[in-house]
Protein backbone atom coordinates (compact mmCIF):
# COMPACT_ATOMS: atom_id res chain seq x y z
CA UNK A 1 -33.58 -5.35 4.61
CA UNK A 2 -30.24 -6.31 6.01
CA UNK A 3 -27.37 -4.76 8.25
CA UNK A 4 -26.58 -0.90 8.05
CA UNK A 5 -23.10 -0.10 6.05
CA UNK A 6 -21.81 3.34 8.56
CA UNK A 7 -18.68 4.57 7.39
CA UNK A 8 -17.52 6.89 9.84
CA UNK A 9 -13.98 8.75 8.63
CA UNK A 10 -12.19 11.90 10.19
CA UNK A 11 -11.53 14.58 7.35
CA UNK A 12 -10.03 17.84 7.16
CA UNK A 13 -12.36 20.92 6.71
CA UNK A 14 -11.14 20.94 2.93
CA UNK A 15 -12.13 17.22 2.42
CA UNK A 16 -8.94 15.50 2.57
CA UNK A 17 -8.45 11.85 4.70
CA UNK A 18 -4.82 12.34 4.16
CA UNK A 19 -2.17 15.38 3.71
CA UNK A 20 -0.08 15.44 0.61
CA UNK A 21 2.67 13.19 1.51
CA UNK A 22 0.19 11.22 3.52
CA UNK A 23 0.76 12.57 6.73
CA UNK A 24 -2.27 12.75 8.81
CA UNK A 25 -1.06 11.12 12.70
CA UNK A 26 -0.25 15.08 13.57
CA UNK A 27 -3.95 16.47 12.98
CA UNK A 28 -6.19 13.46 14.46
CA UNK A 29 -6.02 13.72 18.03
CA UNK A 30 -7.75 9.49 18.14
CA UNK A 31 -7.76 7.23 15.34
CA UNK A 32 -10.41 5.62 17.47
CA UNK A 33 -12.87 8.42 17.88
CA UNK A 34 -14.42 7.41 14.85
CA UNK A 35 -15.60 3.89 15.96
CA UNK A 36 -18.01 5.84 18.93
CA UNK A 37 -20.02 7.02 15.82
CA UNK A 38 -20.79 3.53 14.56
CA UNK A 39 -23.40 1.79 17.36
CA UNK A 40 -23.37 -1.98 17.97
CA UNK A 41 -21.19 -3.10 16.05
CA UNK A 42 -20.15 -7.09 14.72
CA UNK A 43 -18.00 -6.55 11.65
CA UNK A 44 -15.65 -4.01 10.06
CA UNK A 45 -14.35 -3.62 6.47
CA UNK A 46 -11.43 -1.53 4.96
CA UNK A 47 -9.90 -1.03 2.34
CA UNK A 48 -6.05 -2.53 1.42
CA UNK A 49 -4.39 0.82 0.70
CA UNK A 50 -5.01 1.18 4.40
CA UNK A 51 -4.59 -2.30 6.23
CA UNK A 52 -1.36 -2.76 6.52
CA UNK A 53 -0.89 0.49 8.65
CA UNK A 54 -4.32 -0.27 10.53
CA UNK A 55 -3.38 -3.61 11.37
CA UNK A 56 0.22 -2.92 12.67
CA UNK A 57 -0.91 0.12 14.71
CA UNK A 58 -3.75 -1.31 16.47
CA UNK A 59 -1.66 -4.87 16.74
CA UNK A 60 0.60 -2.80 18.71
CA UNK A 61 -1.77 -1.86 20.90
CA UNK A 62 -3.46 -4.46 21.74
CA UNK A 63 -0.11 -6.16 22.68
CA UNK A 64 1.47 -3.84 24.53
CA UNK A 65 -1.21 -1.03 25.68
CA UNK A 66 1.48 1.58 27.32
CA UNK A 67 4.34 1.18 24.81
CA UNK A 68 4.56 4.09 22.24
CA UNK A 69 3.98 1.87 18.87
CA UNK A 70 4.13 2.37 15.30
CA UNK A 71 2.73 5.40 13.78
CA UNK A 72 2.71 7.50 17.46
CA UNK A 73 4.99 9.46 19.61
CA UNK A 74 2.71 9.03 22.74
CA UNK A 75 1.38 6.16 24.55
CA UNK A 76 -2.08 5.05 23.31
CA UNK A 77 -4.93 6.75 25.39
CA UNK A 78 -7.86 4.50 26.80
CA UNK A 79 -10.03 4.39 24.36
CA UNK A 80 -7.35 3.44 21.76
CA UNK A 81 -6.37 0.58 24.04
CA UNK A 82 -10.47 -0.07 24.90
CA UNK A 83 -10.94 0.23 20.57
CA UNK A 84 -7.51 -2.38 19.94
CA UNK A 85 -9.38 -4.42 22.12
CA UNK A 86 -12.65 -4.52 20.57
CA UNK A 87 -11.15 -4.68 16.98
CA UNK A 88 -8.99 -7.76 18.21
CA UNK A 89 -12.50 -9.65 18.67
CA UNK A 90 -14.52 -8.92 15.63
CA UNK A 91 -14.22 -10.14 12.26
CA UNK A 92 -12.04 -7.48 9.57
CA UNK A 93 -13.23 -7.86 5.81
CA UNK A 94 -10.24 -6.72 3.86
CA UNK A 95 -11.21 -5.83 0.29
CA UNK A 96 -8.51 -6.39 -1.73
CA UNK A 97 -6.97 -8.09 -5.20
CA UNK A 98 -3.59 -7.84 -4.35
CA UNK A 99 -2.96 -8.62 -0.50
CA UNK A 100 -1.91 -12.15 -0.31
CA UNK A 101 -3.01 -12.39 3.65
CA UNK A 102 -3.88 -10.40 6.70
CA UNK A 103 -3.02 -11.32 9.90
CA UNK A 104 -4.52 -8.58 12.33
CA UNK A 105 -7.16 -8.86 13.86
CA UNK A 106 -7.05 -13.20 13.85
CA UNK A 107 -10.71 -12.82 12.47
CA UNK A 108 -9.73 -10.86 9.56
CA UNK A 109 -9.69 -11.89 5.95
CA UNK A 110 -9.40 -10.57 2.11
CA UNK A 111 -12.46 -10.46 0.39
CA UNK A 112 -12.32 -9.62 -3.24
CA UNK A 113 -14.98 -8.02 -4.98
CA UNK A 114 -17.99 -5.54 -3.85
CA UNK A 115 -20.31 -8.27 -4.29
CA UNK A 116 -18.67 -10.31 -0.96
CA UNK A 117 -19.71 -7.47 0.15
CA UNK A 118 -23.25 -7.06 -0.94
CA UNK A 119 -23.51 -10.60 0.68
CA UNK A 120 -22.11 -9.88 3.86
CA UNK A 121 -25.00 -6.54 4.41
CA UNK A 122 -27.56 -9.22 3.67
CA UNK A 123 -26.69 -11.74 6.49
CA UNK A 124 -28.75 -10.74 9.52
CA UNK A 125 -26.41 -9.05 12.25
CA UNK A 126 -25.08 -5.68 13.33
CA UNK A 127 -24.56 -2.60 11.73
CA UNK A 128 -21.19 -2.87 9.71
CA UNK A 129 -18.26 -0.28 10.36
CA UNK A 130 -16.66 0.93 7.50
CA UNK A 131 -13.17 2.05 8.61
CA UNK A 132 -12.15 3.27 5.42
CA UNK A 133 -10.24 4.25 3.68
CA UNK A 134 -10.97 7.26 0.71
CA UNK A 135 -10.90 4.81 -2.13
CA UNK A 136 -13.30 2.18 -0.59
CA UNK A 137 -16.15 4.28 0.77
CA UNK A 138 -16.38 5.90 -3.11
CA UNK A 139 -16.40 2.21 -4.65
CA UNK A 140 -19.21 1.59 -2.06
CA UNK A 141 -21.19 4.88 -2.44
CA UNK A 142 -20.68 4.18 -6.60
CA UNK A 143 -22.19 0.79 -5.64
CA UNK A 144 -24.99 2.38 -3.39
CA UNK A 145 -23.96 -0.16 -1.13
CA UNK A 146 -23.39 2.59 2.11
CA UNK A 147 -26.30 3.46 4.28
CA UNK A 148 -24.74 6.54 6.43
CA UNK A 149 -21.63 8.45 5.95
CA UNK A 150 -20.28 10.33 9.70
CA UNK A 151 -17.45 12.44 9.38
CA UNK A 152 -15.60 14.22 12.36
CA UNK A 153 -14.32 17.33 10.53
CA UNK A 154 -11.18 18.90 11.83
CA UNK A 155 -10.74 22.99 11.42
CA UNK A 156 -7.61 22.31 9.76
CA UNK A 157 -6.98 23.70 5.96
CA UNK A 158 -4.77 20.64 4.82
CA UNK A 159 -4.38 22.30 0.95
CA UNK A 160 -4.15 18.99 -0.59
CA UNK A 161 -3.71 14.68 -0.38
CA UNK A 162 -5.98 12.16 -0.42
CA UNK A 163 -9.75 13.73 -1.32
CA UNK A 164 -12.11 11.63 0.62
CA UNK A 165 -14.30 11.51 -2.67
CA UNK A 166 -12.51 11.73 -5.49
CA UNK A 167 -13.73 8.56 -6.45
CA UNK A 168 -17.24 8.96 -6.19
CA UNK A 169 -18.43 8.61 -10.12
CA UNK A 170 -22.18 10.33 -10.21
CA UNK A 171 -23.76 13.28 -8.49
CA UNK A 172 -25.41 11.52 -5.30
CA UNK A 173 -27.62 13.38 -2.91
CA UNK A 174 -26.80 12.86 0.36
CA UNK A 175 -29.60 13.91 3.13
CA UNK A 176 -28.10 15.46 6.46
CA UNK A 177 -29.37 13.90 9.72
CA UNK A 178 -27.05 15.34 12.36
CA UNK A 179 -24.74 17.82 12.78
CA UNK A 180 -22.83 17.93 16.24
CA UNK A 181 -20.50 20.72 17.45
CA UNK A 182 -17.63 19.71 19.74
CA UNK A 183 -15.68 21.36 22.25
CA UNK A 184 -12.25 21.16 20.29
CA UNK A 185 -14.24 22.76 17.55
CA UNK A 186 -14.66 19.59 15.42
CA UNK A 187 -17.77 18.80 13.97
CA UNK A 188 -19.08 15.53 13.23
CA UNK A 189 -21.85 15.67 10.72
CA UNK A 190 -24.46 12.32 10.02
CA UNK A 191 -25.30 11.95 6.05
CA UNK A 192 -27.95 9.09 4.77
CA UNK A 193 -27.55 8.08 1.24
């Protein structure tokens, strides 16, 4: 059968990954909350649109774990430092026709197509984390190449930006496995496709 593709994304309650002018830092308490939805773990894959920010946030991390980096206006908590750390060890696939080169995490590199992809869930290993971003996790739901989607959804109206699926190109039927209240009155909801 092959590895499970989990993306696991934080969205607003109206469906949006990003605000309109692409501010999102001031309504996602962690970046790295999402990662403790996706179990064991041996590769990740994003999307370009979003790398270059992803790999010079969590860079900065996992240089310098007190110093306020790029992107914040606190010091990273522990399990940002604990998820830099983690990321820094295990392969990033980078899809991508335009990057020229990636350097963060030293294990990552631009793959080009979906069907690197489609190769990649049919080596044995892990499950495969799907960091995101919007316009990826469509082009792999088009390609019915993702197994779960998790979303933490935050009670926050955003009232436009980036629509997590705007992409998606056919009605799909998702089937709900989980849904988890939170204290901070997030909840994160488990789909299988």
């Amino acid at each position: 059968m092959g590895r499970k593709m989990i993306a696991a994304l934080q969205i607003s309650l109206d469906g949006f990954t990003q605000g309109p002018e692409g501010a999102e830092g001031d309504w996602v308490d962690s970046w790295a909350d999402a990662l403790a939805l996706v179990p064991d773990v041996d590769a990740f894959v994003q999307g370009a649109g979003m790398y270059p920010g992803y790999g010079e946030y969590w860079a900065s991390i996992d240089a310098d774990p007190r110093a306020v980096g790029p992107y914040m206006t606190r010091a990273p908590y522990d399990r940002e430092v604990a998820y830099a750390r983690l990321a820094a060890k295990i392969p990033h696939y980078v899809v991508s026709t335009t990057l020229k080169s990636v350097s963060w995490p030293p294990k990552a590199k631009i793959i080009r197509d979906l069907a690197e992809i489609r190769t990649l869930k049919e080596q044995p290993g892990k499950n495969i984390y799907v960091v995101g971003g919007a316009r990826l996790v469509a082009s792999l739901l088009n390609e019915d190449l993702l197994d779960e989607l998790r979303l933490i959804v935050h009670p926050i109206l955003l009232g436009g930006g980036k629509a997590l699926f705007a992409g998606v190109n056919k009605r799909r039927p998702l089937h709900l496995v989980q849904a988890e209240p939170t204290k901070s009155g997030r909840v994160i909801l488990t789909y299988r496709a």
